[in-house]
N, C-alpha and C. Protein backbone atom coordinates (compact mmCIF):
# COMPACT_ATOMS: atom_id res chain seq x y z
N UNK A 1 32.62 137.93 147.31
CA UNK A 1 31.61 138.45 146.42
C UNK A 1 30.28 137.83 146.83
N UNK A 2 29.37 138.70 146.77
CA UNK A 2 28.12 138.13 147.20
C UNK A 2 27.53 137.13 146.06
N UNK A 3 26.09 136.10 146.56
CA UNK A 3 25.98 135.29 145.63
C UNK A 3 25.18 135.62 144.22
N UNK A 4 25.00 137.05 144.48
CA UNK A 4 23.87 137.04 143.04
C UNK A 4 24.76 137.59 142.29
N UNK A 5 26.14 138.73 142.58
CA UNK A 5 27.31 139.37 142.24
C UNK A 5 27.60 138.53 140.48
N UNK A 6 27.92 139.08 139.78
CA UNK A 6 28.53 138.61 138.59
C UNK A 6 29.48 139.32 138.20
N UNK A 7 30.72 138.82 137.62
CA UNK A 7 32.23 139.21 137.03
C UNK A 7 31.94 139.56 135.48
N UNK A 8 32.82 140.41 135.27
CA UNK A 8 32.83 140.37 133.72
C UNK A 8 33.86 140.01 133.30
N UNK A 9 34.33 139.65 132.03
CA UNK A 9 35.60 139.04 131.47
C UNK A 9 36.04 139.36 130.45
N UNK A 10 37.08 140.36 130.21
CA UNK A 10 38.20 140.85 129.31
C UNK A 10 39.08 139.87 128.82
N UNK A 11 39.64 139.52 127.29
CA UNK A 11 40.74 139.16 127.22
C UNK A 11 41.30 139.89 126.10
N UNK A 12 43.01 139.21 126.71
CA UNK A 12 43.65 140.49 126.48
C UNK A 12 44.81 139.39 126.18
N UNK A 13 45.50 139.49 124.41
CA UNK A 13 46.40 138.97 124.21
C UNK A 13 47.61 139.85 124.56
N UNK A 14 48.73 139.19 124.96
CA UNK A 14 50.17 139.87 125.51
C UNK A 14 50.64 140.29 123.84
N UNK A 15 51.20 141.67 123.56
CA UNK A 15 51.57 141.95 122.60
C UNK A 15 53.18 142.04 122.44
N UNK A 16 53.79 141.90 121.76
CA UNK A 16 55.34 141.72 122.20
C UNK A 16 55.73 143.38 122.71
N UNK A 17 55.26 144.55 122.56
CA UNK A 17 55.60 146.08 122.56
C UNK A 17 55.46 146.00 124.31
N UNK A 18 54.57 144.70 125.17
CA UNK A 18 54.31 144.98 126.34
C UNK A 18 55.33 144.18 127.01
N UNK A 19 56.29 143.42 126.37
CA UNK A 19 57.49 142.71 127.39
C UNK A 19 58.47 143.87 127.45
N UNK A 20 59.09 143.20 128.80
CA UNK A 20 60.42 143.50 128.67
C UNK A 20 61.93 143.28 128.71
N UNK A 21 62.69 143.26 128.53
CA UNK A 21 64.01 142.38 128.20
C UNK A 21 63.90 141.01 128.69
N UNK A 22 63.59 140.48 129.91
CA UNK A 22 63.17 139.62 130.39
C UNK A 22 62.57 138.59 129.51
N UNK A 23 61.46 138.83 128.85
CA UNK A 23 60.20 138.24 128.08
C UNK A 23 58.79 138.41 128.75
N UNK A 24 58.76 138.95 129.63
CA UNK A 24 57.70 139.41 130.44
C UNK A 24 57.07 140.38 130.45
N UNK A 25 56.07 140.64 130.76
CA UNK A 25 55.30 141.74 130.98
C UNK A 25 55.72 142.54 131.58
N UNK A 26 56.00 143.57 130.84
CA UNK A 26 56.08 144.88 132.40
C UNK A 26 54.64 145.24 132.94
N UNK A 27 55.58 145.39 134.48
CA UNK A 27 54.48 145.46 135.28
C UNK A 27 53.71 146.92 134.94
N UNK A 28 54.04 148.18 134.30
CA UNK A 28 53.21 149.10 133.89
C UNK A 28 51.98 148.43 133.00
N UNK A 29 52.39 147.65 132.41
CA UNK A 29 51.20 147.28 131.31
C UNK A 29 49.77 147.01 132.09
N UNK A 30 50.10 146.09 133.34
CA UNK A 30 49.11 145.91 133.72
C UNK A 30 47.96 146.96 134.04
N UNK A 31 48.41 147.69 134.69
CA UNK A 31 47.44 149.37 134.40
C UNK A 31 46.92 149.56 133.18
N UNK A 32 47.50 149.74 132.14
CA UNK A 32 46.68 149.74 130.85
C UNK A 32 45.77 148.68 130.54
N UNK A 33 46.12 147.41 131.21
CA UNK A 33 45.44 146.34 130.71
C UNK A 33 43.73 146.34 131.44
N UNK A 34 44.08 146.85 132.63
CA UNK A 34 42.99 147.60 134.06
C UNK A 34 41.88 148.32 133.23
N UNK A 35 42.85 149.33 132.79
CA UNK A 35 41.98 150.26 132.13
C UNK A 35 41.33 149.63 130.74
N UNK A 36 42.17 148.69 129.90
CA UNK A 36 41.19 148.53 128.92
C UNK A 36 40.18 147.52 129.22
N UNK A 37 40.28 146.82 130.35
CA UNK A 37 38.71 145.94 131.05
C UNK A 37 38.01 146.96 131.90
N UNK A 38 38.49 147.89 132.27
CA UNK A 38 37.24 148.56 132.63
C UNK A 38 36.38 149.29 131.48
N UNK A 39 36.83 150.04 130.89
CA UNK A 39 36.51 150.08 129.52
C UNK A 39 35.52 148.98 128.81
N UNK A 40 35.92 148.28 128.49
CA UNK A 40 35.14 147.09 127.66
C UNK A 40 33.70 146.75 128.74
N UNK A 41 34.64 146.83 130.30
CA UNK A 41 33.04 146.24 130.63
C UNK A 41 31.94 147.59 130.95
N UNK A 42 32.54 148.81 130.95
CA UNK A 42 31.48 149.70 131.24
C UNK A 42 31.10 150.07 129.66
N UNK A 43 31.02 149.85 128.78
CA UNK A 43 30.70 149.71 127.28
C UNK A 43 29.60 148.69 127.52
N UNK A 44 30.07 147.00 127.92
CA UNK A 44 28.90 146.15 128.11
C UNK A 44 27.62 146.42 128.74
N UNK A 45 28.05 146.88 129.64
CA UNK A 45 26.76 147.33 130.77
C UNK A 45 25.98 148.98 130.37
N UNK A 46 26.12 149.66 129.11
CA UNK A 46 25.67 150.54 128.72
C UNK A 46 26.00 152.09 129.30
N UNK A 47 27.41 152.10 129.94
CA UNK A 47 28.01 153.45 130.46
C UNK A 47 29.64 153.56 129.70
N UNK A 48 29.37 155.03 129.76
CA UNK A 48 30.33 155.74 129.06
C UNK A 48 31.17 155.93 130.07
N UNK A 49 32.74 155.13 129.39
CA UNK A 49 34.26 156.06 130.80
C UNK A 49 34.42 157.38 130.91
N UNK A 50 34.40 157.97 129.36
CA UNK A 50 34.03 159.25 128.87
C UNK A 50 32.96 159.56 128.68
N UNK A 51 31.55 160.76 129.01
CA UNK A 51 30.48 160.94 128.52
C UNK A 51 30.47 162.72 127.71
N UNK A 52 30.34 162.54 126.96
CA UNK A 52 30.09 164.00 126.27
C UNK A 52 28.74 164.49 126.31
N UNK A 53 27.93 163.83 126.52
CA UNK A 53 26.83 163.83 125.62
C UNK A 53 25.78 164.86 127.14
N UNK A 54 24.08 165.49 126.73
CA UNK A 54 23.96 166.00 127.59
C UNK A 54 24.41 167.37 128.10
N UNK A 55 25.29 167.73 127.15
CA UNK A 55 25.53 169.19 127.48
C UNK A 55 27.19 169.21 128.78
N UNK A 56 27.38 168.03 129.34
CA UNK A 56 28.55 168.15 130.11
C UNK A 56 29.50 167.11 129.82
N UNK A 57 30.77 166.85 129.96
CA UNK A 57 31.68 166.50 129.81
C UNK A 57 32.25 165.59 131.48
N UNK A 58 31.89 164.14 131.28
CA UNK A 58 31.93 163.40 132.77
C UNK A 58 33.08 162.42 132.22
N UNK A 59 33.64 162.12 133.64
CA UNK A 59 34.24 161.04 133.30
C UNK A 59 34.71 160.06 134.80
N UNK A 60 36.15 159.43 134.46
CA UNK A 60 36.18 158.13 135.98
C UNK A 60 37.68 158.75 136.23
N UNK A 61 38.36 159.95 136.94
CA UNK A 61 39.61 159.91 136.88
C UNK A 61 39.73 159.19 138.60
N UNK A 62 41.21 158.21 138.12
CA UNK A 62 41.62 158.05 139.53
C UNK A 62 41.98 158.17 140.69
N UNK A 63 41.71 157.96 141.30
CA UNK A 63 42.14 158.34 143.22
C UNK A 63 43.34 157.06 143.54
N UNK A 64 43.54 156.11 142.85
CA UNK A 64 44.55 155.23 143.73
C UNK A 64 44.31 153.80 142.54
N UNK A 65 45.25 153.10 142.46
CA UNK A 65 45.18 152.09 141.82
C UNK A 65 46.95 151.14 142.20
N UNK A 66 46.44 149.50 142.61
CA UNK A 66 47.47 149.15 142.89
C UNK A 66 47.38 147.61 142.24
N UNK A 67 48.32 147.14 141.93
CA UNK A 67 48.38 145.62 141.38
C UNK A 67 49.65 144.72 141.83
N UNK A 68 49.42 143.68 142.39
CA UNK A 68 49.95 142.73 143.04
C UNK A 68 50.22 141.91 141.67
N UNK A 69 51.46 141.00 141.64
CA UNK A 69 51.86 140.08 141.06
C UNK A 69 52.16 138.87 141.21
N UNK A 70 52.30 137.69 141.05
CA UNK A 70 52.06 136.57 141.22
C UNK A 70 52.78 135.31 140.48
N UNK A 71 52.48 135.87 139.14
CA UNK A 71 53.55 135.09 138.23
C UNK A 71 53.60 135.56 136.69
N UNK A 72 54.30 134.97 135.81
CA UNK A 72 54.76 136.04 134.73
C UNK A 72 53.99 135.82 133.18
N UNK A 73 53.51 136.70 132.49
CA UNK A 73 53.05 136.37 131.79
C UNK A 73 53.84 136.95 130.57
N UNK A 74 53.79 136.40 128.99
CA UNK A 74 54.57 136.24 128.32
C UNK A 74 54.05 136.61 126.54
N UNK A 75 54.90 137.62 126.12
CA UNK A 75 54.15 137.39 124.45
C UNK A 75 53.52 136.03 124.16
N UNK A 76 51.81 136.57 123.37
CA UNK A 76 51.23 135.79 123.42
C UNK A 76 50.34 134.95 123.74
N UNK A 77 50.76 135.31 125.13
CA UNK A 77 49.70 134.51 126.49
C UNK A 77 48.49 135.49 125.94
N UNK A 78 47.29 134.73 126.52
CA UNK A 78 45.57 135.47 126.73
C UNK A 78 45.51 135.50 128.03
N UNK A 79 45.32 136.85 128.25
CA UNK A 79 45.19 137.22 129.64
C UNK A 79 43.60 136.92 130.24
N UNK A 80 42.99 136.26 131.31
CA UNK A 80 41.53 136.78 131.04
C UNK A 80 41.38 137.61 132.10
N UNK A 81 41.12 138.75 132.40
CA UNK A 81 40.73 139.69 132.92
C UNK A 81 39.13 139.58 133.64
N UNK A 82 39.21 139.22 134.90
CA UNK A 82 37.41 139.73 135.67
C UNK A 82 37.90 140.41 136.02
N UNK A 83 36.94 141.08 135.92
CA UNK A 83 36.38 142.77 136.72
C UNK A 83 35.14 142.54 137.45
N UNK A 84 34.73 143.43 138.71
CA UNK A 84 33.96 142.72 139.68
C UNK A 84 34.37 144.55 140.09
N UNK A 85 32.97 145.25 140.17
CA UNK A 85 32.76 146.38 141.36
C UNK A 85 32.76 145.96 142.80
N UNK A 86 33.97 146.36 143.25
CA UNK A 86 34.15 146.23 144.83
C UNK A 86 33.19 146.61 145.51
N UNK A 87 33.04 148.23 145.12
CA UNK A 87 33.10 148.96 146.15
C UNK A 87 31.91 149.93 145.47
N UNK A 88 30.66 150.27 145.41
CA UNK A 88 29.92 151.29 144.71
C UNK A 88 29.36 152.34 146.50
N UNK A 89 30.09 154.04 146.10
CA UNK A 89 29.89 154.67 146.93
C UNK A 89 28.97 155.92 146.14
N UNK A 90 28.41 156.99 146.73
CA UNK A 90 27.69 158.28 146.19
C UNK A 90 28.55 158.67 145.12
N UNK A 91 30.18 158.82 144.78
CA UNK A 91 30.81 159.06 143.82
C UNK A 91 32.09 158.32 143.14
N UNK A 92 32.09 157.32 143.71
CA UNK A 92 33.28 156.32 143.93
C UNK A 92 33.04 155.08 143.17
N UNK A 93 33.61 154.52 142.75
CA UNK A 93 33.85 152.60 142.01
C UNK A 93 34.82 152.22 142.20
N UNK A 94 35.30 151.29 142.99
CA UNK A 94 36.38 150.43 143.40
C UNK A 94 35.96 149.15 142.51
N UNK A 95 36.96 149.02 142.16
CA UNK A 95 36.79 148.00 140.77
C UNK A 95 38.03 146.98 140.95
N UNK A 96 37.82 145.64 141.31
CA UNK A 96 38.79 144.51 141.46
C UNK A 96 39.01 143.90 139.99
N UNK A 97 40.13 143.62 139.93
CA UNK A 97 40.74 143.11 138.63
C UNK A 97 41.47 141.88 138.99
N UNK A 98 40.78 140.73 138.38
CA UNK A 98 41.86 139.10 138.51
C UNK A 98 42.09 138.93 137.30
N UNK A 99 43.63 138.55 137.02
CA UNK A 99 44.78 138.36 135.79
C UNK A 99 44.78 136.85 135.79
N UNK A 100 44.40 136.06 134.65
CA UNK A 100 44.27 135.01 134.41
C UNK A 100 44.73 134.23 133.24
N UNK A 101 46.20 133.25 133.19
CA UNK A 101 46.24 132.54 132.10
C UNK A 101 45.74 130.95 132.22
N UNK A 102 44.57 130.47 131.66
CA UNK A 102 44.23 129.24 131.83
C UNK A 102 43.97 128.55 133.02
N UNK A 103 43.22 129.44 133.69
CA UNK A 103 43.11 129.40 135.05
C UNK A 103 44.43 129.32 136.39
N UNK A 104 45.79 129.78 135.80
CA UNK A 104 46.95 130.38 136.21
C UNK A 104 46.86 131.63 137.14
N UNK A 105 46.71 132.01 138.09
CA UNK A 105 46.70 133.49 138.56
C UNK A 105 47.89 134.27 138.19
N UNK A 106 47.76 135.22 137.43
CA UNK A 106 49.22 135.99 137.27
C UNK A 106 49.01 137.27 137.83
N UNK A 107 47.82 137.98 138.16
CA UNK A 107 48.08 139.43 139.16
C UNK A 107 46.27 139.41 139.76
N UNK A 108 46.82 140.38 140.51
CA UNK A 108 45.29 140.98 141.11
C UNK A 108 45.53 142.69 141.41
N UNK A 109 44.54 143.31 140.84
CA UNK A 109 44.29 144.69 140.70
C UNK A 109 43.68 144.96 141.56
N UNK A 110 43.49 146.41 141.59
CA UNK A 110 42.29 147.45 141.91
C UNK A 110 42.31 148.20 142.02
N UNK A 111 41.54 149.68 141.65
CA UNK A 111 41.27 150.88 140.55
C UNK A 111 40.04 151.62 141.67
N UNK A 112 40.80 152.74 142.12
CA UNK A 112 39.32 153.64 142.50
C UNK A 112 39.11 154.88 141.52
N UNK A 113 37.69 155.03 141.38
CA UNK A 113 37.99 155.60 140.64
C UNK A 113 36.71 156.73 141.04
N UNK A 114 36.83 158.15 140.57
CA UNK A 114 35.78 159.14 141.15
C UNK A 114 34.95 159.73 140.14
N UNK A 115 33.34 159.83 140.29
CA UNK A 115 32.89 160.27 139.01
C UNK A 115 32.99 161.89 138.82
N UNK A 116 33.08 162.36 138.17
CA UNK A 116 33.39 163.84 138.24
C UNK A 116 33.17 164.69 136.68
N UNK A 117 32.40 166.14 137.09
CA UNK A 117 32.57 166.60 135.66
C UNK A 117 33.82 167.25 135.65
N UNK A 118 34.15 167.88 134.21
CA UNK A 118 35.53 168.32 133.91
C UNK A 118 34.96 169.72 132.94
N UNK A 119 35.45 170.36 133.65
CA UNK A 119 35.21 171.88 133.37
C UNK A 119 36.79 172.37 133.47
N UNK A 120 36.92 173.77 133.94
CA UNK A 120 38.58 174.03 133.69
C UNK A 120 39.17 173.41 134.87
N UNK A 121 38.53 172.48 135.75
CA UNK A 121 38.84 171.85 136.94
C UNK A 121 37.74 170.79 137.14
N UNK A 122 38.11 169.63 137.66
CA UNK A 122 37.39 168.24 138.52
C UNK A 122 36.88 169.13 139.44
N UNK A 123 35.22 168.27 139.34
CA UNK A 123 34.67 168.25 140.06
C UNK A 123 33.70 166.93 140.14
N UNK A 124 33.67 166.79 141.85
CA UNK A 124 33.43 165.40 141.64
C UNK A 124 31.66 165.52 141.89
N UNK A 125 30.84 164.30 141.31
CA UNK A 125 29.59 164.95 141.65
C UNK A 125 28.93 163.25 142.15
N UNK A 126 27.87 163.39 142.38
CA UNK A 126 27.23 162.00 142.49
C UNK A 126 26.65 160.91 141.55
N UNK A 127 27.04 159.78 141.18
CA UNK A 127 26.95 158.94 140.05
C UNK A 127 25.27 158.74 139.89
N UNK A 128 25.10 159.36 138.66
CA UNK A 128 23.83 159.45 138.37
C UNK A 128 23.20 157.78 138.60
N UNK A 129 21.62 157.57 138.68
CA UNK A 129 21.25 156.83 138.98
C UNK A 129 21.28 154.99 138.12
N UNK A 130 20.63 155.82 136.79
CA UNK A 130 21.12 155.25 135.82
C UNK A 130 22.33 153.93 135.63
N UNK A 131 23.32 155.06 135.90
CA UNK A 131 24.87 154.37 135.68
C UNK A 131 24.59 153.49 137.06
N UNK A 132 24.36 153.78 138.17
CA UNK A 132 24.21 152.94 139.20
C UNK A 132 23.47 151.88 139.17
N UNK A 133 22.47 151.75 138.19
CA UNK A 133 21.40 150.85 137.90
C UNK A 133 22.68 149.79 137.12
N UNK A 134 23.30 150.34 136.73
CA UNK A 134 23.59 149.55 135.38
C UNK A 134 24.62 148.32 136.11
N UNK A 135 25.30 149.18 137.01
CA UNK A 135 26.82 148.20 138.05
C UNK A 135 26.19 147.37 138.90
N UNK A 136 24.99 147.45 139.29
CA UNK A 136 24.00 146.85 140.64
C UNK A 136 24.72 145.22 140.39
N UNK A 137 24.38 144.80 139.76
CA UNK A 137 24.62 143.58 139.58
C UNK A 137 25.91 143.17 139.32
N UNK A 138 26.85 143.69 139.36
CA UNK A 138 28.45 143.50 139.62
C UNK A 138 29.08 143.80 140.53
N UNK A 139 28.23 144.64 141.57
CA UNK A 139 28.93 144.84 142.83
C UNK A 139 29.00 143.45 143.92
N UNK A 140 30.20 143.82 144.45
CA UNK A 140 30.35 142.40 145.42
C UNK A 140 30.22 142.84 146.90
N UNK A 141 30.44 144.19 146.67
CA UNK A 141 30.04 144.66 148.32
C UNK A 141 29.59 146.24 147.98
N UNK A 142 28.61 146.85 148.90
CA UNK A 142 28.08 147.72 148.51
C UNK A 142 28.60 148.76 149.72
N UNK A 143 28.61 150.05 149.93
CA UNK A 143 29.21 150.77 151.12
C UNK A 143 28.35 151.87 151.27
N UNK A 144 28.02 152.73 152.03
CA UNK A 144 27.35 153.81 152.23
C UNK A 144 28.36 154.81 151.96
N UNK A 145 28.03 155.86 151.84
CA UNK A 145 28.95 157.34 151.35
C UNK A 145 29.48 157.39 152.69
């Protein structure tokens, strides 16, 4: 991550509905957990996951998302969640996710995701400027289209 780059930080208590027989997390949760820090932090930074507003209907659907595991986390535990924009392209956000109990590593994410309006079909368009203004300062590496 570059040095001016800043993380944001989700936490996220383990709910018992997210173990499984084990006492552990299933590993699906972590995706939801992805999605609710991206969420929270594009709320912080003043962008909508969903936008209605404006007359069109935008949003972030995915192209690929994968999460590595590490060690186990447990009803209860506080997860802390950074989020850190990888990757900002003309329509694209690659979004890194580090899983954290008490400075414990328990996974590492990452989420691409495409901006696009939604009419009776995706279409993907170019991330208005705005919203780009808003990630500048969370990106850790920047890419050309």
């Amino acid at each position: 991550m570059n040095e001016s780059a800043r993380a944001f930080v989700h936490r996220q208590v383990v709910q018992f509905v997210d173990t499984d027989m084990a006492g552990i997390v299933h590993f699906s949760n972590f995706f939801r957990y992805m999605e609710a820090a991206e969420d929270a932090f594009l709320k912080q930074v003043g962008v909508a996951l969903v936008d209605l507003s404006g007359g069109k209907h935008v949003s972030l659907p995915r192209l690929s998302a994968r999460c590595d595991y590490r060690s186990p986390a447990r009803y209860g535990d506080v997860l802390d969640i950074t989020v850190t924009v990888k990757e900002l392209r003309d329509k694209t956000i690659r979004y890194s996710f580090h899983f954290s109990i008490e400075g414990r590593l328990v996974a590492e994410g990452e989420v691409l995701a495409i901006y696009c309006e939604v009419t009776d079909q995706l279409r993907s368009v170019r991330i208005p400027d705005p919203m780009r203004q808003s990630l500048s300062g969370f990106i850790a590496h920047t890419s050309p289209s």
